[in-house]
Protein backbone atom coordinates (compact mmCIF):
# COMPACT_ATOMS: atom_id res chain seq x y z
CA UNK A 1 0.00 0.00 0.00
CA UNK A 2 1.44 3.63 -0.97
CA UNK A 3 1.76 6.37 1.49
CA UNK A 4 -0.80 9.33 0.98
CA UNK A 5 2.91 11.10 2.10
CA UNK A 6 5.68 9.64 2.49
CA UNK A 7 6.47 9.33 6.25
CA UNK A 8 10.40 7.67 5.67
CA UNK A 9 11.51 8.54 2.59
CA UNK A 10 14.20 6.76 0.72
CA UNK A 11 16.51 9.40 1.69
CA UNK A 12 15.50 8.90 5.30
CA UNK A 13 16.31 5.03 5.16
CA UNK A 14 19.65 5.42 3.91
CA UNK A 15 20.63 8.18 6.55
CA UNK A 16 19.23 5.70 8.96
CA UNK A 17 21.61 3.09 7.67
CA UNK A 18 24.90 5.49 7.23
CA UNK A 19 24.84 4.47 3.68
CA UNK A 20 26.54 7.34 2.33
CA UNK A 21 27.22 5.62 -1.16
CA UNK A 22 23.28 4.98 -1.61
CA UNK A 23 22.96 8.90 -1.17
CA UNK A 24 25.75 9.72 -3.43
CA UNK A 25 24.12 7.01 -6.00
CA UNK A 26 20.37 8.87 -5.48
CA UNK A 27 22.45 12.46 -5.53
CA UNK A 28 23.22 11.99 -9.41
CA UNK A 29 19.11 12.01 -10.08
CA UNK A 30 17.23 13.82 -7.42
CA UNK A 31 18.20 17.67 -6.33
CA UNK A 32 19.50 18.95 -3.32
CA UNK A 33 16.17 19.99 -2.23
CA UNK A 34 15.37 15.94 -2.33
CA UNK A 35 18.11 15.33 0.30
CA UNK A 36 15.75 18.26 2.86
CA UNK A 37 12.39 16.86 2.69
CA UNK A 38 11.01 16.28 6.09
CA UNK A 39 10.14 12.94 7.48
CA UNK A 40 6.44 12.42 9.39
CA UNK A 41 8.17 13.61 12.69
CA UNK A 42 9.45 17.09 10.81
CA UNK A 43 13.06 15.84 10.52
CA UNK A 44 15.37 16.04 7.61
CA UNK A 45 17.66 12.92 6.71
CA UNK A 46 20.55 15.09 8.49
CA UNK A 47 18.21 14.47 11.49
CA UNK A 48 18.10 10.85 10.96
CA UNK A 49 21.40 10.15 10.81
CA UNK A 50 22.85 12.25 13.78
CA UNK A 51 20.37 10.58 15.51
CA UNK A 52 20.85 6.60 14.49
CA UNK A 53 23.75 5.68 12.87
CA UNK A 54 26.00 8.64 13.52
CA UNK A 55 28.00 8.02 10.47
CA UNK A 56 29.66 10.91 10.29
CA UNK A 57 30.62 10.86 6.52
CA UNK A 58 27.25 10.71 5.59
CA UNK A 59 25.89 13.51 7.81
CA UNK A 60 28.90 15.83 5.97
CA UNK A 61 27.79 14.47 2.89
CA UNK A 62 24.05 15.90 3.75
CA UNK A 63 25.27 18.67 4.71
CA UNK A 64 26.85 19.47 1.89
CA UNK A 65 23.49 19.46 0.58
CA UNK A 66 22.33 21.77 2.31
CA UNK A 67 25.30 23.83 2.44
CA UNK A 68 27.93 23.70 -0.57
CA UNK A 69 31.38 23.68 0.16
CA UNK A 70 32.46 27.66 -1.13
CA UNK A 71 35.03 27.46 -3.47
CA UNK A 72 39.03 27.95 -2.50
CA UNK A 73 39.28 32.40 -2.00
CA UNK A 74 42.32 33.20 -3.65
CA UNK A 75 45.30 34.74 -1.08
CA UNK A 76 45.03 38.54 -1.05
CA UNK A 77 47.07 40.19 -3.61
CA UNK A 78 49.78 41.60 -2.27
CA UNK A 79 50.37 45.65 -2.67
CA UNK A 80 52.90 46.87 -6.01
CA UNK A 81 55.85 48.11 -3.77
């Protein structure tokens, strides 16, 4: 039987897990946004894995997610003497 909504998404089970390859897999077709959606208890697959498996490679991978890594800022350039 399907969910009405979904209340442990795919995204959800894998955080549960710490199976930070399954998210990378699902990250090549689903959006960022996919990797936020909130479970029936109003938590985020970041949630679910800080809270189960603790893996923390897959909670940085999340949070990546949410927040991307900024690129390198260059060193200051330095004053013509």
């Amino acid at each position: 039987m399907l969910q009405d909504e979904p209340l442990f998404s795919l995204v959800h089970a894998a955080a549960f897990n710490g199976q930070e390859k399954v998210l990378r897999y699902l990250r090549k077709y689903f959006p960022p946004s996919f990797f936020q959606e909130l479970d029936a208890a109003g938590n985020n697959a970041l949630h679910t894995v800080l809270e189960s498996s603790r893996d923390m490679d897959t909670a940085l991978f999340l949070l990546e997610q949410v927040h991307p890594p900024s690129p390198a800022t260059p060193p200051p350039a330095t004053p013509p003497p």
